[in-house]
N, C-alpha and C. Protein backbone atom coordinates (compact mmCIF):
# COMPACT_ATOMS: atom_id res chain seq x y z
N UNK A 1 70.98 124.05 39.53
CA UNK A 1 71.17 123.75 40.92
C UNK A 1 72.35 124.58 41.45
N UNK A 2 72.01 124.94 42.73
CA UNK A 2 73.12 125.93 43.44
C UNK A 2 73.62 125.31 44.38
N UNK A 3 75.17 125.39 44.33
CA UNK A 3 75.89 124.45 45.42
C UNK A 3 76.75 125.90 46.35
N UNK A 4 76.57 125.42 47.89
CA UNK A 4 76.91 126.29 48.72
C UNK A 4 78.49 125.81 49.13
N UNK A 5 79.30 127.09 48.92
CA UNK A 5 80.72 126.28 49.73
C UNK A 5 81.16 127.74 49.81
N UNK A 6 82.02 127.01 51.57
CA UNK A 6 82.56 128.40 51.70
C UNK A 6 83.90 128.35 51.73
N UNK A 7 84.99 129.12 51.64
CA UNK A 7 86.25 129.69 51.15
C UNK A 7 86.82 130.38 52.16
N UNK A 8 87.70 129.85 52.64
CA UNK A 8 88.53 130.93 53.99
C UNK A 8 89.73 131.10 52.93
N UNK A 9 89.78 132.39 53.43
CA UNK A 9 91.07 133.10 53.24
C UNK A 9 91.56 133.93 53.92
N UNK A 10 93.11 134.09 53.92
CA UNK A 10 93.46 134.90 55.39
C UNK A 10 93.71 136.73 55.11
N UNK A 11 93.77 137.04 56.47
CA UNK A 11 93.33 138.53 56.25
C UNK A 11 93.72 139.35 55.45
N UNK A 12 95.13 139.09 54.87
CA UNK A 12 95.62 139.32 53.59
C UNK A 12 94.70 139.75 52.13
N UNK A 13 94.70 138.35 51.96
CA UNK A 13 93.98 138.79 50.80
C UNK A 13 92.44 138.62 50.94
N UNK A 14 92.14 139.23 51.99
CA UNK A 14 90.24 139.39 52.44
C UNK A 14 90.71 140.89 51.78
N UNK A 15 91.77 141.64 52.33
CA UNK A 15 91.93 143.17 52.43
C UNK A 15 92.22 143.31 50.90
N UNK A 16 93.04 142.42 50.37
CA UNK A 16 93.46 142.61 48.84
C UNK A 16 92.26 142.35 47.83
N UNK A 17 91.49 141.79 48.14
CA UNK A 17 89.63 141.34 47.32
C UNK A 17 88.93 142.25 47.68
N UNK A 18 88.89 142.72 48.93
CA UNK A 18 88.04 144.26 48.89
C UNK A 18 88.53 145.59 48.64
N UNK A 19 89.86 145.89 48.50
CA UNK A 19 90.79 146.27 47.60
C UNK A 19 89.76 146.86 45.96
N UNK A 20 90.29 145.42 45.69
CA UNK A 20 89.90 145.01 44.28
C UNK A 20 88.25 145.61 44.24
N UNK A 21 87.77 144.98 44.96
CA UNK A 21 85.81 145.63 44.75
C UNK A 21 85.63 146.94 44.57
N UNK A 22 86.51 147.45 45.79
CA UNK A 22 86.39 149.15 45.79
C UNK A 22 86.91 149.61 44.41
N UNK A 23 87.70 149.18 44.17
CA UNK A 23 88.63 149.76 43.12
C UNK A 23 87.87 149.72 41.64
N UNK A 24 86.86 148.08 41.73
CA UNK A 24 86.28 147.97 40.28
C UNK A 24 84.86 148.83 40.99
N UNK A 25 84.81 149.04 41.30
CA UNK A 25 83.36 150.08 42.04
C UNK A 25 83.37 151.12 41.44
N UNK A 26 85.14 152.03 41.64
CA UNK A 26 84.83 153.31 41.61
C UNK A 26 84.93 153.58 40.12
N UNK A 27 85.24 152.60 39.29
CA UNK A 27 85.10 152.54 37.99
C UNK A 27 84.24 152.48 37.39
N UNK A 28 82.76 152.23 38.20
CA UNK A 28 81.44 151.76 37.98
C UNK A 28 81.18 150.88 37.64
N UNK A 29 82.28 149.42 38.00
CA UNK A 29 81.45 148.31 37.72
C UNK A 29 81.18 147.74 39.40
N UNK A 30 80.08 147.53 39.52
CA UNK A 30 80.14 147.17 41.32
C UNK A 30 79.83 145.52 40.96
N UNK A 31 80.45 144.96 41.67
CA UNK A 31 80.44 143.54 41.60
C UNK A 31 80.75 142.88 42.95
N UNK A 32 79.53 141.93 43.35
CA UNK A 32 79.99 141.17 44.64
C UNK A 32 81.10 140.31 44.66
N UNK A 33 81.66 139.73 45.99
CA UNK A 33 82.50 138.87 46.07
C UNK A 33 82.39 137.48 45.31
N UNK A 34 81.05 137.22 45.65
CA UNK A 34 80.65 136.17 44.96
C UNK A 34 80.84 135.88 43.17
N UNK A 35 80.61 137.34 42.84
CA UNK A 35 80.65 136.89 41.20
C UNK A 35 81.88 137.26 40.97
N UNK A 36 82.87 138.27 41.76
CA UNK A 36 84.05 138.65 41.41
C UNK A 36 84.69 137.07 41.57
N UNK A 37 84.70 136.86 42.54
CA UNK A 37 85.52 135.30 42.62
C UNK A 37 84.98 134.22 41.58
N UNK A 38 84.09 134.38 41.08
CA UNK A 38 83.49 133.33 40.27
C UNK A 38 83.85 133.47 38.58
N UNK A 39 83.75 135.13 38.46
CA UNK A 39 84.93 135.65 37.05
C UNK A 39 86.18 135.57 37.20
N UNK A 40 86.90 135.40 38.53
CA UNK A 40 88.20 135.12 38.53
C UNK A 40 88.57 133.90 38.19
N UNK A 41 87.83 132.64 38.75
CA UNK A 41 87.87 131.03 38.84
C UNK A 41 87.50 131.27 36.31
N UNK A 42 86.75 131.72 36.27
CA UNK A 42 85.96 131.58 35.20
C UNK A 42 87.54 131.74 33.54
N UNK A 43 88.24 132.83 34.29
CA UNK A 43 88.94 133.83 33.44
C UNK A 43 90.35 132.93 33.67
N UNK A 44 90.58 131.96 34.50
CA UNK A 44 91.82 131.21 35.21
C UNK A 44 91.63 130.40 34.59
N UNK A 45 90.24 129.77 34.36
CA UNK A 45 90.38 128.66 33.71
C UNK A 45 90.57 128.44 31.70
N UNK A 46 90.14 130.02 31.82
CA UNK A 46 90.36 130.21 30.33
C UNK A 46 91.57 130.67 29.83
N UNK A 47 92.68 131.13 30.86
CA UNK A 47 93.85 131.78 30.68
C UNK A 47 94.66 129.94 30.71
N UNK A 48 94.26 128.95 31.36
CA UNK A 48 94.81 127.71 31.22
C UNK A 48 94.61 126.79 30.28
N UNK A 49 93.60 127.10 28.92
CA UNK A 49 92.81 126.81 27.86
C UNK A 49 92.18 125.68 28.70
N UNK A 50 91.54 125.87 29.85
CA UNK A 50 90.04 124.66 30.06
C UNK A 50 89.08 125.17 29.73
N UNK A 51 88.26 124.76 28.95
CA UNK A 51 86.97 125.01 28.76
C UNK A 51 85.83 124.27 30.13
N UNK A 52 84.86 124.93 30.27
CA UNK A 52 84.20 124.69 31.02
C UNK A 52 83.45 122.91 31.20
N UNK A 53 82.82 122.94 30.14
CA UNK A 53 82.43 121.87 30.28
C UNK A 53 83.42 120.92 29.64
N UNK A 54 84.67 120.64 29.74
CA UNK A 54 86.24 120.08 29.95
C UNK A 54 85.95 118.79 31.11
N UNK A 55 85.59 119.78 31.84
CA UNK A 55 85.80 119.24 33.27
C UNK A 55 85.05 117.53 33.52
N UNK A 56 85.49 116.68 33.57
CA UNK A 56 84.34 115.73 33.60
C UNK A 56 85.14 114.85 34.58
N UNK A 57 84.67 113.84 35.65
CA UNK A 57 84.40 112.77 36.24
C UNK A 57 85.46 111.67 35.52
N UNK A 58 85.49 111.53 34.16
CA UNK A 58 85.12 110.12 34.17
C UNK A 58 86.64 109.94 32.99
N UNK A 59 87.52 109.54 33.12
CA UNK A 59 88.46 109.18 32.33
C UNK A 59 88.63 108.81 30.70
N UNK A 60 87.48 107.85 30.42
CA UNK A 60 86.84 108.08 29.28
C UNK A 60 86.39 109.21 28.43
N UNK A 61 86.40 110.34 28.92
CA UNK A 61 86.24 111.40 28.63
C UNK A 61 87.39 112.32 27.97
N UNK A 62 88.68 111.79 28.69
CA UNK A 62 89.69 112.23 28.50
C UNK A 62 90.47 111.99 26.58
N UNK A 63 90.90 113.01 26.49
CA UNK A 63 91.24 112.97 24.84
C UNK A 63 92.32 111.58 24.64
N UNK A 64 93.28 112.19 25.94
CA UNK A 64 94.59 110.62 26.33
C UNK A 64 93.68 109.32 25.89
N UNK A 65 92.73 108.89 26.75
CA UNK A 65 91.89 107.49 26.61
C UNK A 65 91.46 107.90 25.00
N UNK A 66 91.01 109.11 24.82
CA UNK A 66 90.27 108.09 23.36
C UNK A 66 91.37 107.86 22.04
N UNK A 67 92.36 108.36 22.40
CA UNK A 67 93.17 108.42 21.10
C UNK A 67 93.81 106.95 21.69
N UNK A 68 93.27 105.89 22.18
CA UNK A 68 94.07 105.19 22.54
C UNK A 68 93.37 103.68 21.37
N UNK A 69 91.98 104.25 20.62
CA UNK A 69 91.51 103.33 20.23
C UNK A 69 92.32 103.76 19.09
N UNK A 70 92.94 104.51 18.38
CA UNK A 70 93.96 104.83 17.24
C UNK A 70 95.23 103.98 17.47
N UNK A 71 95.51 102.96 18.30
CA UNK A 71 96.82 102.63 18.81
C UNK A 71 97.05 101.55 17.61
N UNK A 72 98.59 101.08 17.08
CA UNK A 72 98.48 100.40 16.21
C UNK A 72 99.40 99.45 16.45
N UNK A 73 99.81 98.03 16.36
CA UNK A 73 100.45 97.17 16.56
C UNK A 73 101.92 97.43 15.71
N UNK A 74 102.76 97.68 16.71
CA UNK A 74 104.25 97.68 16.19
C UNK A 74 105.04 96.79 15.32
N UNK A 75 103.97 95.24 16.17
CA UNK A 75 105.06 94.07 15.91
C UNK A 75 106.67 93.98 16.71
N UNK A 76 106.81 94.78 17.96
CA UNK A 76 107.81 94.54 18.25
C UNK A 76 107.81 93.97 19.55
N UNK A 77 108.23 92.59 19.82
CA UNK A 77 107.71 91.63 21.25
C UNK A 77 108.30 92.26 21.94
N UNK A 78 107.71 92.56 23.00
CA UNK A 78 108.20 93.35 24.61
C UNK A 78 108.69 94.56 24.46
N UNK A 79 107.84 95.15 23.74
CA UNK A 79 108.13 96.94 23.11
C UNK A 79 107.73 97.32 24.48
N UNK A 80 106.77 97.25 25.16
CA UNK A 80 105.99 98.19 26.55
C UNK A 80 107.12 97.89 27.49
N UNK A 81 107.92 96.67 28.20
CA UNK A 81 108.63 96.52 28.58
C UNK A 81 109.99 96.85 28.37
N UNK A 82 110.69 97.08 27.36
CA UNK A 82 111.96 97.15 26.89
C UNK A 82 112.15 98.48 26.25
N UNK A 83 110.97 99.29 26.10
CA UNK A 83 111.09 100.62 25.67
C UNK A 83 111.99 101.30 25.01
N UNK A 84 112.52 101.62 26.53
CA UNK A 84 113.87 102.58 26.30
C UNK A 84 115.25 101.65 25.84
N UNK A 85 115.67 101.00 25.79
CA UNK A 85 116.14 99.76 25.48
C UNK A 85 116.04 99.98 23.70
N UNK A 86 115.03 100.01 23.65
CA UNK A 86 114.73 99.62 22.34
C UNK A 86 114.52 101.13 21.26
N UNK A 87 114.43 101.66 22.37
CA UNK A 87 114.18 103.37 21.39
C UNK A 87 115.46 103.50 21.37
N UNK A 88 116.49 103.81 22.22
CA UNK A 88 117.93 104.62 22.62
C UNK A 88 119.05 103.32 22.15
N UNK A 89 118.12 101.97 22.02
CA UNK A 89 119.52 100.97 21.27
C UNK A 89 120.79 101.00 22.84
N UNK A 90 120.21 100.73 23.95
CA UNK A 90 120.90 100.75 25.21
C UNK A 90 121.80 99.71 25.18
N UNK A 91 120.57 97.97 25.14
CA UNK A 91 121.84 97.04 24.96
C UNK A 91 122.01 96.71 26.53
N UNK A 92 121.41 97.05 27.52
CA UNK A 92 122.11 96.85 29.11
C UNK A 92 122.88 98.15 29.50
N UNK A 93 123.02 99.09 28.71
CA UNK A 93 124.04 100.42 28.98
C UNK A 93 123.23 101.10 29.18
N UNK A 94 123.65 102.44 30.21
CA UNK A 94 122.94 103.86 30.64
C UNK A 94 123.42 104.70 29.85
């Protein structure tokens, strides 16, 4: 399925993307806006280590949520509350 969306950008970098076309043109690779912007989005997301199908909706999905069924009982009453307190040995002190 093909989803339509369009993208304003200001005259700047309209001139700096066709720039770029001409430039990968005269190199002989001719490439539209469309796929140039779509290897750019593609190559951004791989320079940020996302993988493509990464991307999901749904929280459950997320590595955070599942390593959460690994969680293990401390035994220490009001550990979630008292935290820092209790990691740094505060006592009521900053």
């Amino acid at each position: 399925m093909i989803f339509i969306s369009t993208v304003r950008i200001d005259k700047k970098h309209l001139k700096l993307l066709d720039k770029l076309i001409s430039h990968l043109t005269l190199r002989g690779n001719k490439v539209s806006k469309k796929a140039l912007v779509a290897k750019l989005i593609e190559d951004a997301m791989m320079a940020e280590g996302i993988e493509e199908n990464e991307i999901s909706g749904s929280i459950t999905d997320d590595h955070a949520w599942k390593g959460l069924d690994d969680v293990f009982e401390l035994g220490i009453e009001g550990l979630s509350e008292n935290v820092d307190e209790i990691l740094y040995q505060l006592n009521g002190e900053e």
